[in-house]
N, C-alpha and C. Protein backbone atom coordinates (compact mmCIF):
# COMPACT_ATOMS: atom_id res chain seq x y z
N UNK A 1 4.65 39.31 -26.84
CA UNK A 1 4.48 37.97 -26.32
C UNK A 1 4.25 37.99 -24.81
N UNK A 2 5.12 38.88 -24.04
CA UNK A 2 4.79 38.92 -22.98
C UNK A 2 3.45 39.58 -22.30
N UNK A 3 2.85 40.32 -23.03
CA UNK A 3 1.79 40.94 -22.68
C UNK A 3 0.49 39.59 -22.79
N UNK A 4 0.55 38.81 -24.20
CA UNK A 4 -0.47 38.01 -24.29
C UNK A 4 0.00 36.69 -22.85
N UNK A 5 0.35 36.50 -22.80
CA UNK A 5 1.26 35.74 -21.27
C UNK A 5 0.69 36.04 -20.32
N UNK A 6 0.78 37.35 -20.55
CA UNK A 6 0.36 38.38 -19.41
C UNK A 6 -1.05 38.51 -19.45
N UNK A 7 -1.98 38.15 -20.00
CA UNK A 7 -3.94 38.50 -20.46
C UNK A 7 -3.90 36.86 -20.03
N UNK A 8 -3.13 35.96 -20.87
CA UNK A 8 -4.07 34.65 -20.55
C UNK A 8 -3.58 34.17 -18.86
N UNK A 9 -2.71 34.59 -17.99
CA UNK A 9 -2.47 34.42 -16.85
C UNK A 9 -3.77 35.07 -16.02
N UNK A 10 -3.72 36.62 -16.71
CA UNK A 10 -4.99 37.34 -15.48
C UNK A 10 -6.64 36.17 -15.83
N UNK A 11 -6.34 35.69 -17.29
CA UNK A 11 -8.08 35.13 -17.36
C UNK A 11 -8.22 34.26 -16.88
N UNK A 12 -6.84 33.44 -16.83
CA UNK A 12 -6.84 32.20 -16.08
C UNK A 12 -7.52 32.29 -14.35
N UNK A 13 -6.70 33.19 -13.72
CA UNK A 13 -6.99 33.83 -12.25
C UNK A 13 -8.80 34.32 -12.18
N UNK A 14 -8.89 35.11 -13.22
CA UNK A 14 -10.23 35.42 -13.08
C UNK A 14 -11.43 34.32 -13.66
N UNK A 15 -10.59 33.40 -13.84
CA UNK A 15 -12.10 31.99 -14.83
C UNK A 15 -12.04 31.20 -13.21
N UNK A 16 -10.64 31.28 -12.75
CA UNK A 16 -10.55 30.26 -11.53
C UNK A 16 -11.52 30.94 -10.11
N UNK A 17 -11.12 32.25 -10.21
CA UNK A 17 -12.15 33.07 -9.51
C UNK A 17 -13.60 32.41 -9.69
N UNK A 18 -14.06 33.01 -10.85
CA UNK A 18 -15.35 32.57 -11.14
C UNK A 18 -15.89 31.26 -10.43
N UNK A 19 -15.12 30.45 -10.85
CA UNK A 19 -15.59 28.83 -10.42
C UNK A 19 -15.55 28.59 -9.41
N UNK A 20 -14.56 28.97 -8.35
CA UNK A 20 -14.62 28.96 -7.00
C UNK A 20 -15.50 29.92 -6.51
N UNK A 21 -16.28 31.04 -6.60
CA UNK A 21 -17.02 31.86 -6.26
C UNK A 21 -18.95 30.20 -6.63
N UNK A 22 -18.91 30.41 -7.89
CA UNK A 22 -19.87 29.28 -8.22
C UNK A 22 -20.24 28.18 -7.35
N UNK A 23 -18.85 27.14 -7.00
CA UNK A 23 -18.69 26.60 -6.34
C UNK A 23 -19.54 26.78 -4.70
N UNK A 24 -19.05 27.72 -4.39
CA UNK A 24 -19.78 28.34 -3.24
C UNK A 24 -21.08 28.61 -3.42
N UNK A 25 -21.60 29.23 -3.91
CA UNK A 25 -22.91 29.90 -4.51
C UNK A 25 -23.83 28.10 -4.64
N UNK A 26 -23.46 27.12 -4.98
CA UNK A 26 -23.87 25.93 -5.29
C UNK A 26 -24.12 25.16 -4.07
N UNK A 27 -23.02 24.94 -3.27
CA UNK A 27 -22.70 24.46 -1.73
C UNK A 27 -23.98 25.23 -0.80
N UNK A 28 -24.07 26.67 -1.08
CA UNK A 28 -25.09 27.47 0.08
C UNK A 28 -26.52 26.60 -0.78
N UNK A 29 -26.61 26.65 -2.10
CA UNK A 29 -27.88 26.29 -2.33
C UNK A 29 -28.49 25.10 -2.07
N UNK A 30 -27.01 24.33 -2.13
CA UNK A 30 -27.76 22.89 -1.47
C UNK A 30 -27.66 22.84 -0.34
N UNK A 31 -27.06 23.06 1.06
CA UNK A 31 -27.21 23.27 2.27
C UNK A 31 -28.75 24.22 2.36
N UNK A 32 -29.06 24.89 1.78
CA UNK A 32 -30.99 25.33 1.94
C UNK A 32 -31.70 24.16 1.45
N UNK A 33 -31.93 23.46 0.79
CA UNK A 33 -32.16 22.20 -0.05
C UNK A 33 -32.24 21.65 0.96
N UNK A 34 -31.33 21.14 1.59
CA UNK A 34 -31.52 19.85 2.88
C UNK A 34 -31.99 20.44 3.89
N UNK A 35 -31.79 21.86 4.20
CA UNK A 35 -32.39 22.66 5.43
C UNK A 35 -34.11 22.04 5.28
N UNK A 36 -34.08 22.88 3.79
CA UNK A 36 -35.75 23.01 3.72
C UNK A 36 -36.42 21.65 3.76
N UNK A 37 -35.72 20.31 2.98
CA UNK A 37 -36.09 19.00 3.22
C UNK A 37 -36.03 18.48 5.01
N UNK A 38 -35.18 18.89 5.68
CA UNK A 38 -35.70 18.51 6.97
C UNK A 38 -36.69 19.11 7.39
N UNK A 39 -37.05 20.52 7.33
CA UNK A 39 -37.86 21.42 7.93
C UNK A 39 -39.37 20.78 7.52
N UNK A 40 -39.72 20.08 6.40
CA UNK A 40 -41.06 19.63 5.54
C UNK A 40 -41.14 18.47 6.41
N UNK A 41 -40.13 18.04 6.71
CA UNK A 41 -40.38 16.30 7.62
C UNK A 41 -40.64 16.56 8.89
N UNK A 42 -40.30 17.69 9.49
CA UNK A 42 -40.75 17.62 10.88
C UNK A 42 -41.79 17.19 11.34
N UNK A 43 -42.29 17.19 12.59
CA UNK A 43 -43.25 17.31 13.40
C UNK A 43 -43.66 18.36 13.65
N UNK A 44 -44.64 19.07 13.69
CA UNK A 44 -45.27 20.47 13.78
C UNK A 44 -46.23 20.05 14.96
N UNK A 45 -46.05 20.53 16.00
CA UNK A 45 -47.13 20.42 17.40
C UNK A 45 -47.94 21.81 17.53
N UNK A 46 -49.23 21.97 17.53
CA UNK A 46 -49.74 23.10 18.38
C UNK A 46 -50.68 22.90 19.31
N UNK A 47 -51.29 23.81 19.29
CA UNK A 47 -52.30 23.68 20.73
C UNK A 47 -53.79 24.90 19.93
N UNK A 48 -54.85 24.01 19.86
CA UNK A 48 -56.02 24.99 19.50
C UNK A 48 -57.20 24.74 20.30
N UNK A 49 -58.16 26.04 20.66
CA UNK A 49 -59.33 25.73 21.34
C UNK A 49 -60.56 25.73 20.69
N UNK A 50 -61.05 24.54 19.97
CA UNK A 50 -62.45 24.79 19.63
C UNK A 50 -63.69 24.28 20.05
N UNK A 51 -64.62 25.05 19.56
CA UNK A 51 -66.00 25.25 19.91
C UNK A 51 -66.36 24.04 19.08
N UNK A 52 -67.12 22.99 20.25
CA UNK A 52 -67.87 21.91 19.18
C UNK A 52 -69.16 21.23 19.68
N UNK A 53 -70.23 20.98 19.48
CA UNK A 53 -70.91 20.34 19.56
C UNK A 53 -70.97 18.73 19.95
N UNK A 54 -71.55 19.11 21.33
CA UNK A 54 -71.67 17.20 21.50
C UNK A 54 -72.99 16.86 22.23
N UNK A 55 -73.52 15.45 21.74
CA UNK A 55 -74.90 15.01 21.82
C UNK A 55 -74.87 14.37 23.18
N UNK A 56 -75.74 14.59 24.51
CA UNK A 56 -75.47 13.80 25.53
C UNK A 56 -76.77 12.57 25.17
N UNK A 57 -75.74 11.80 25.26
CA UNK A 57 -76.50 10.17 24.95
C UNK A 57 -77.73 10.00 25.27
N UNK A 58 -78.33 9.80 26.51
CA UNK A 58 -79.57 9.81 27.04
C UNK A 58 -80.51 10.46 26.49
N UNK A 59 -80.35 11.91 26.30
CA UNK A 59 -81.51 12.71 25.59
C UNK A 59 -80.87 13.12 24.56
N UNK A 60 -80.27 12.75 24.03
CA UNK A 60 -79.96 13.48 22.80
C UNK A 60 -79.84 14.80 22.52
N UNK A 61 -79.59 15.89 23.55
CA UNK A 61 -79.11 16.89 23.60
C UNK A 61 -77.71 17.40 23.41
N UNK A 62 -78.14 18.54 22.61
CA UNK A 62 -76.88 19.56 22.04
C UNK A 62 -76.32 20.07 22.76
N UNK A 63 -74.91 19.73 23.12
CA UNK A 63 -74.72 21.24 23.88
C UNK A 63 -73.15 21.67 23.18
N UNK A 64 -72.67 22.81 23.85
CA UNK A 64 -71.69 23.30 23.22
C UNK A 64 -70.49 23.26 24.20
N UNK A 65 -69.51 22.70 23.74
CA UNK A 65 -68.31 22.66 24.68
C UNK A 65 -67.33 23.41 24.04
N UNK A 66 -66.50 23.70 24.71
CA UNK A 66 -64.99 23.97 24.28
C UNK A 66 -64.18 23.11 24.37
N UNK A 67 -63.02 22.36 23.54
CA UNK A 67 -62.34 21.33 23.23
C UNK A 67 -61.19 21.88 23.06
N UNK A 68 -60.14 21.23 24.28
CA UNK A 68 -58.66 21.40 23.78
C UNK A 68 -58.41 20.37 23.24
N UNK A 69 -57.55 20.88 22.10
CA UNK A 69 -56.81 20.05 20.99
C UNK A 69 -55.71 20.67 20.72
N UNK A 70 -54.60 19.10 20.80
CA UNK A 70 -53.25 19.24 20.85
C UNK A 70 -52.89 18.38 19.59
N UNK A 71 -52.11 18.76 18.07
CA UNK A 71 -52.10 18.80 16.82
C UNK A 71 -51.13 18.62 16.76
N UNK A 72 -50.59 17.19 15.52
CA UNK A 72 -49.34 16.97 15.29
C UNK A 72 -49.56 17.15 13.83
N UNK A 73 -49.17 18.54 12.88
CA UNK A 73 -49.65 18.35 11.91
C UNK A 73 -48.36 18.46 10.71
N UNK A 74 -47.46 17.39 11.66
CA UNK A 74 -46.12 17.35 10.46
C UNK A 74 -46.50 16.21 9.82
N UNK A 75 -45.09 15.71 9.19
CA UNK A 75 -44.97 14.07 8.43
C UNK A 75 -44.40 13.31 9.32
N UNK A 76 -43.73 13.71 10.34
CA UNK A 76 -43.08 12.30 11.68
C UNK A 76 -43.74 12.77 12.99
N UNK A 77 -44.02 11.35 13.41
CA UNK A 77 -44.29 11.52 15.41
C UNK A 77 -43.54 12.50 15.59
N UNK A 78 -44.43 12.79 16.70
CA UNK A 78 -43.74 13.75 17.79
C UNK A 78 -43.92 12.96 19.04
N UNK A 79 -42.63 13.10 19.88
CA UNK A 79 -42.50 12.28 21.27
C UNK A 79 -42.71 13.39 22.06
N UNK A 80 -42.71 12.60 23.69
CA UNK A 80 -42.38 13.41 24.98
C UNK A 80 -42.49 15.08 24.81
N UNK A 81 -44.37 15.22 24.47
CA UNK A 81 -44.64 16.53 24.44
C UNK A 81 -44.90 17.28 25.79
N UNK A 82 -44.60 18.46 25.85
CA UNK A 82 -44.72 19.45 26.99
C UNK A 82 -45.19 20.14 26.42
N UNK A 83 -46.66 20.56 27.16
CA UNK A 83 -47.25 22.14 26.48
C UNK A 83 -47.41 22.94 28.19
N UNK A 84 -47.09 24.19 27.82
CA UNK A 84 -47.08 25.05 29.22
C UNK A 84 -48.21 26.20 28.42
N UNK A 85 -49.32 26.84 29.70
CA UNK A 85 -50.13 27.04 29.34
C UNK A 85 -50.04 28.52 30.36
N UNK A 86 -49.98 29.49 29.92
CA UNK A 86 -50.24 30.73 30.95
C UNK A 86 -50.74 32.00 30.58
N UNK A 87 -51.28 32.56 31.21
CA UNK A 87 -52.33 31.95 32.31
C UNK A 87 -52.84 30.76 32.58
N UNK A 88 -52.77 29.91 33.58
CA UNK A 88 -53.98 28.60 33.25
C UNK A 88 -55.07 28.52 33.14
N UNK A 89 -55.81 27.83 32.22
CA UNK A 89 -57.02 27.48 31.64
C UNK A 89 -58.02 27.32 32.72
N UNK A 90 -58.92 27.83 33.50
CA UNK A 90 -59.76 27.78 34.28
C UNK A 90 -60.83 27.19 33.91
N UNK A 91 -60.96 25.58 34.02
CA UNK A 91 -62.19 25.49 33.54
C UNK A 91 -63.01 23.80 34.38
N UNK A 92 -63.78 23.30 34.06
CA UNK A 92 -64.98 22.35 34.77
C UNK A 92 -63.72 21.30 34.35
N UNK A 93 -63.20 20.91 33.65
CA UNK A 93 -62.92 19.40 33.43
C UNK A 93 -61.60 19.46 33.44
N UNK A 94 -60.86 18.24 33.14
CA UNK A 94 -59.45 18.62 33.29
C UNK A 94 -58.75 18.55 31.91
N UNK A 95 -57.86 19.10 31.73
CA UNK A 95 -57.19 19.19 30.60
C UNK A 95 -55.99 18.01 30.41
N UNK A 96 -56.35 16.52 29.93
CA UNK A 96 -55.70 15.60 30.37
C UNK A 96 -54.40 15.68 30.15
N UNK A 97 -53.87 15.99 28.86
CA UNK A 97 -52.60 16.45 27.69
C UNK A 97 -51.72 17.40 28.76
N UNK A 98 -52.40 18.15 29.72
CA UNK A 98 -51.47 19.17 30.65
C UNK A 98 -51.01 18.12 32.08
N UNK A 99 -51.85 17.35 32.27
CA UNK A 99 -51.98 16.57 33.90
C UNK A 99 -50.90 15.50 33.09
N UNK A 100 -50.88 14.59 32.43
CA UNK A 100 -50.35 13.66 31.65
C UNK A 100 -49.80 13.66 30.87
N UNK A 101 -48.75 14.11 30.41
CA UNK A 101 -47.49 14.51 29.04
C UNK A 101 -47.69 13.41 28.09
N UNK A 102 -48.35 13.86 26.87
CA UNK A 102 -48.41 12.60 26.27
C UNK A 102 -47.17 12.16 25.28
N UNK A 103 -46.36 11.32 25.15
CA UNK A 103 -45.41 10.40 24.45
C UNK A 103 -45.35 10.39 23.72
N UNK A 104 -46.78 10.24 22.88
CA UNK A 104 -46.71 10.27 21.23
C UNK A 104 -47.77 11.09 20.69
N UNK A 105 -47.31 11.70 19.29
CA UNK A 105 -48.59 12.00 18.89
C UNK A 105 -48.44 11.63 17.14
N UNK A 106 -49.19 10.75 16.43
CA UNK A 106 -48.59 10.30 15.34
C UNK A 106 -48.71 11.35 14.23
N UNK A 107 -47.98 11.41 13.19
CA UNK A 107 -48.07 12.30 11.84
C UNK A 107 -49.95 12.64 11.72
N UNK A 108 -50.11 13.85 11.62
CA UNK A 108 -51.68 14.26 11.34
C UNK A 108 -52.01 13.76 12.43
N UNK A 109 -51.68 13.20 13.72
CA UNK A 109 -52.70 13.14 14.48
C UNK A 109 -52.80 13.93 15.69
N UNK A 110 -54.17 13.89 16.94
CA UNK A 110 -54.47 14.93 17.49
C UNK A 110 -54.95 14.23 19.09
N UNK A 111 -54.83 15.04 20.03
CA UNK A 111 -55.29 14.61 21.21
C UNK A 111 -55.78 15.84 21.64
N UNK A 112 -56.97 15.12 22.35
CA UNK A 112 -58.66 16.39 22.48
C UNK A 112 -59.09 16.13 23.70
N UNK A 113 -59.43 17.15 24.40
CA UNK A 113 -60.15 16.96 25.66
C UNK A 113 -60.91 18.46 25.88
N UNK A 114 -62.09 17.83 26.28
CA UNK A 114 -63.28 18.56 26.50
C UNK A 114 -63.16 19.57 27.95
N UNK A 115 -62.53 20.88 27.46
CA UNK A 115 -62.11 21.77 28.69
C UNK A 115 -63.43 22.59 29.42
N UNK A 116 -64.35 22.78 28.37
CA UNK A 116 -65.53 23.64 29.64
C UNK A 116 -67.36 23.62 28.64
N UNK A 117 -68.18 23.87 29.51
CA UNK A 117 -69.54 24.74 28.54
C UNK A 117 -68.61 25.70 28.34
N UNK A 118 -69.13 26.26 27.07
CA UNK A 118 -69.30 27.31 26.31
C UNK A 118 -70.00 28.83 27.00
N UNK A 119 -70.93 28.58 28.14
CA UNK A 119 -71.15 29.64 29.06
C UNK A 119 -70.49 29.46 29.88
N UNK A 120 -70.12 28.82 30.41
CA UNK A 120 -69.16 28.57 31.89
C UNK A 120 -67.96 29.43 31.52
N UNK A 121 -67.05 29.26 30.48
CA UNK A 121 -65.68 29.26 29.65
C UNK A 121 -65.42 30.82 30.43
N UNK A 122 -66.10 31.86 30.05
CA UNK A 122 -66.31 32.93 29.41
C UNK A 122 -66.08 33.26 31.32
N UNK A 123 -66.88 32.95 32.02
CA UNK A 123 -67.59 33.60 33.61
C UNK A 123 -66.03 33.12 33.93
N UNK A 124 -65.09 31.98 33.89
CA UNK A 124 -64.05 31.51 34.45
C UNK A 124 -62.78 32.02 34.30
N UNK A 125 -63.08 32.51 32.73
CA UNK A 125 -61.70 33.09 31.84
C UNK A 125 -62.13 34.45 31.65
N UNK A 126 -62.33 35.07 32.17
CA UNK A 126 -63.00 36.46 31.58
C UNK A 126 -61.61 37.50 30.75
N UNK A 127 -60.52 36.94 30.80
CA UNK A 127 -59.71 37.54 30.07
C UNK A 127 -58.75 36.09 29.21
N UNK A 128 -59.36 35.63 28.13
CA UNK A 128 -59.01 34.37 26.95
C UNK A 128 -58.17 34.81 26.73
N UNK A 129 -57.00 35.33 26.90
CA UNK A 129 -55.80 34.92 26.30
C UNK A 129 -54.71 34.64 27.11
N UNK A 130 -54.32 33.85 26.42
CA UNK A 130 -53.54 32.56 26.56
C UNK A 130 -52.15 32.25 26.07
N UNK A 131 -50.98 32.74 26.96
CA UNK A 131 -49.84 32.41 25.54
C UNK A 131 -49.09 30.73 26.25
N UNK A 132 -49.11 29.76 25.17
CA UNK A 132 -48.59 29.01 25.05
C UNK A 132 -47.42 28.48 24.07
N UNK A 133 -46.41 27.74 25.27
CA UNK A 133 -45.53 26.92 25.09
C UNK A 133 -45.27 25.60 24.77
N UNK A 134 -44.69 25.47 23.23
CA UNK A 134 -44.82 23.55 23.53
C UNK A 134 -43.09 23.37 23.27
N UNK A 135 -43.13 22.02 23.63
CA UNK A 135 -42.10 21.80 23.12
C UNK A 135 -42.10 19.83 22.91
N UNK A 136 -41.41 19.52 21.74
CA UNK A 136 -41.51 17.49 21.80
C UNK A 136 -40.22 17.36 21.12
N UNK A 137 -40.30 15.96 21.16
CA UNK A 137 -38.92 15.80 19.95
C UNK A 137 -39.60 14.90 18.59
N UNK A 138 -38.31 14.70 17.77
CA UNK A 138 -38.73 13.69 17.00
C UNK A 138 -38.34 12.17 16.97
N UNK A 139 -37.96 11.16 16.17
CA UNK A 139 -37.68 10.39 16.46
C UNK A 139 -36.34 9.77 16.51
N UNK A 140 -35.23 11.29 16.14
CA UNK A 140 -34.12 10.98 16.59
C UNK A 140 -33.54 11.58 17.89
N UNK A 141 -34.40 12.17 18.59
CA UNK A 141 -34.51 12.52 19.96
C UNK A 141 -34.19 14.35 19.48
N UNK A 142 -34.42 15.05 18.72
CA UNK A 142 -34.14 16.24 18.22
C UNK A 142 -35.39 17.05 19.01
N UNK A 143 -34.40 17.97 19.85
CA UNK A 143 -36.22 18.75 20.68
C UNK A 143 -36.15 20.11 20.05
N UNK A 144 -37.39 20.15 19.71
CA UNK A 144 -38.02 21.50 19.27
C UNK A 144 -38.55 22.00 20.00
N UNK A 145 -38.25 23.53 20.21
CA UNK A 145 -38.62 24.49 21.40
C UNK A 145 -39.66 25.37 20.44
N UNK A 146 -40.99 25.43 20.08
CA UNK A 146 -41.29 26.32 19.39
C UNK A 146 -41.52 27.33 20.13
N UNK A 147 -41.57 28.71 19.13
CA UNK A 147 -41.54 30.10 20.08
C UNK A 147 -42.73 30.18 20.58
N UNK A 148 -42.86 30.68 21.88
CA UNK A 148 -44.49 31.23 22.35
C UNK A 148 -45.29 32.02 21.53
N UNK A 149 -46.81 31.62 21.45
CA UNK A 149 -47.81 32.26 20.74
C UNK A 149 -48.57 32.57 21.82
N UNK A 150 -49.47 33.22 21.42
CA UNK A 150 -50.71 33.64 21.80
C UNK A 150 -51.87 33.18 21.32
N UNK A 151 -52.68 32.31 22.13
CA UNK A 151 -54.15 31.96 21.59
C UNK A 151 -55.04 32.81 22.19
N UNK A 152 -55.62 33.68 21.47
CA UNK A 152 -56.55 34.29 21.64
C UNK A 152 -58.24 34.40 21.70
N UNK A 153 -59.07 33.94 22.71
CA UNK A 153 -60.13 33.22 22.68
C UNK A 153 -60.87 34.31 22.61
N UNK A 154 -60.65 35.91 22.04
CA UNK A 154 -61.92 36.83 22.54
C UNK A 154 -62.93 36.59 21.21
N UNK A 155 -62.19 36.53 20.02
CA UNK A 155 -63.36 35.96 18.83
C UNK A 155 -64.18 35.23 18.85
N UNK A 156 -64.02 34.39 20.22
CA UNK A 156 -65.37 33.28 20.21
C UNK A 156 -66.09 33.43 20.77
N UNK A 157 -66.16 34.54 21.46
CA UNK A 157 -66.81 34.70 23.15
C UNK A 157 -68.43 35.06 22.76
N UNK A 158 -68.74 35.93 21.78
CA UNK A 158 -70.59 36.08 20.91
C UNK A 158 -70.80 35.41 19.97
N UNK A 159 -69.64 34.70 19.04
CA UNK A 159 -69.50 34.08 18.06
C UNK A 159 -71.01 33.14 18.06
N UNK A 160 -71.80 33.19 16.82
CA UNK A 160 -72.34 32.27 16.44
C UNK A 160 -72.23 30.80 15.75
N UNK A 161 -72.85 29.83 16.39
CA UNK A 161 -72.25 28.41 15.51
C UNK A 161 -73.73 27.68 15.29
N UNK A 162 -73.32 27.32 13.96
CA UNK A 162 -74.83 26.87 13.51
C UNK A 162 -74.55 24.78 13.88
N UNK A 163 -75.37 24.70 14.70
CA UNK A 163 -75.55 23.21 14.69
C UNK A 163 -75.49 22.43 13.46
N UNK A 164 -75.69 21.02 13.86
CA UNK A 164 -75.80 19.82 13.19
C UNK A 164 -77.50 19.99 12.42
């Protein structure tokens, strides 16, 4: 008698084990669950340089610019963005988004400014790369520091682009 006493006490200890081990194992999975549900809602900011085509009104000429574009490509605004740019961008026009911190940038949306010709770019920057810093918040004032990248402009420098 005492031995069976003795088995259903240890299974007891080891079922209670179990469940409290479970328990835990359940708690971590839903704490990733809400991790990963905030992480999908963010605001995602970057910074890209592309090559685009624009028609000058008068004559209707092609020409090729380079376009900075600054990308909000989460599900919430992003506020009070800072992008730090180094080396700086050497180029004909000004980069408004760097002179002027812009405030908002809405879910999917983008702010663009026309940084140089496409021959000019190249004679000004003769070494395109670029590591940039951003950082914004969201709309509960939460600031995101994303880590520095590197934009690397040497792929575009012979690159062919077929017009309109």
């Amino acid at each position: 008698m005492l031995v069976i006493n003795l088995l259903v006490l240890i299974t007891a200890i080891v079922s209670l084990i179990i469940i409290l081990k479970t328990f835990e194992v359940q708690r971590k999975t839903f704490n990733v669950q809400i991790k990963s549900f905030e992480e999908q809602k963010r605001p995602y900011v970057f910074l890209n340089i592309e090559k685009r085509i624009k028609i000058i009104p008068k004559s209707q000429t092609q020409i090729f610019v380079y376009t900075a574009v600054l990308k909000n490509s989460g599900l919430l605004p992003a506020f009070d963005i800072k992008v730090s740019i180094n080396p700086d961008i050497k180029c004909k026009f000004v980069i408004s988004f760097l002179k002027i911190k812009p405030s908002f940038i809405p879910p999917r949306g983008e702010i663009e400014t026309d940084i140089s010709l496409t021959d000019q770019f190249y004679i000004d920057n003769p070494d395109p790369n670029f590591l940039i810093q951003i950082s914004y918040k969201d709309y509960d004032g939460k600031l995101y520091e994303d880590k520095e990248y590197l934009l690397s402009l040497d792929y575009m420098r012979n690159a062919l682009h077929i017009g309109v």
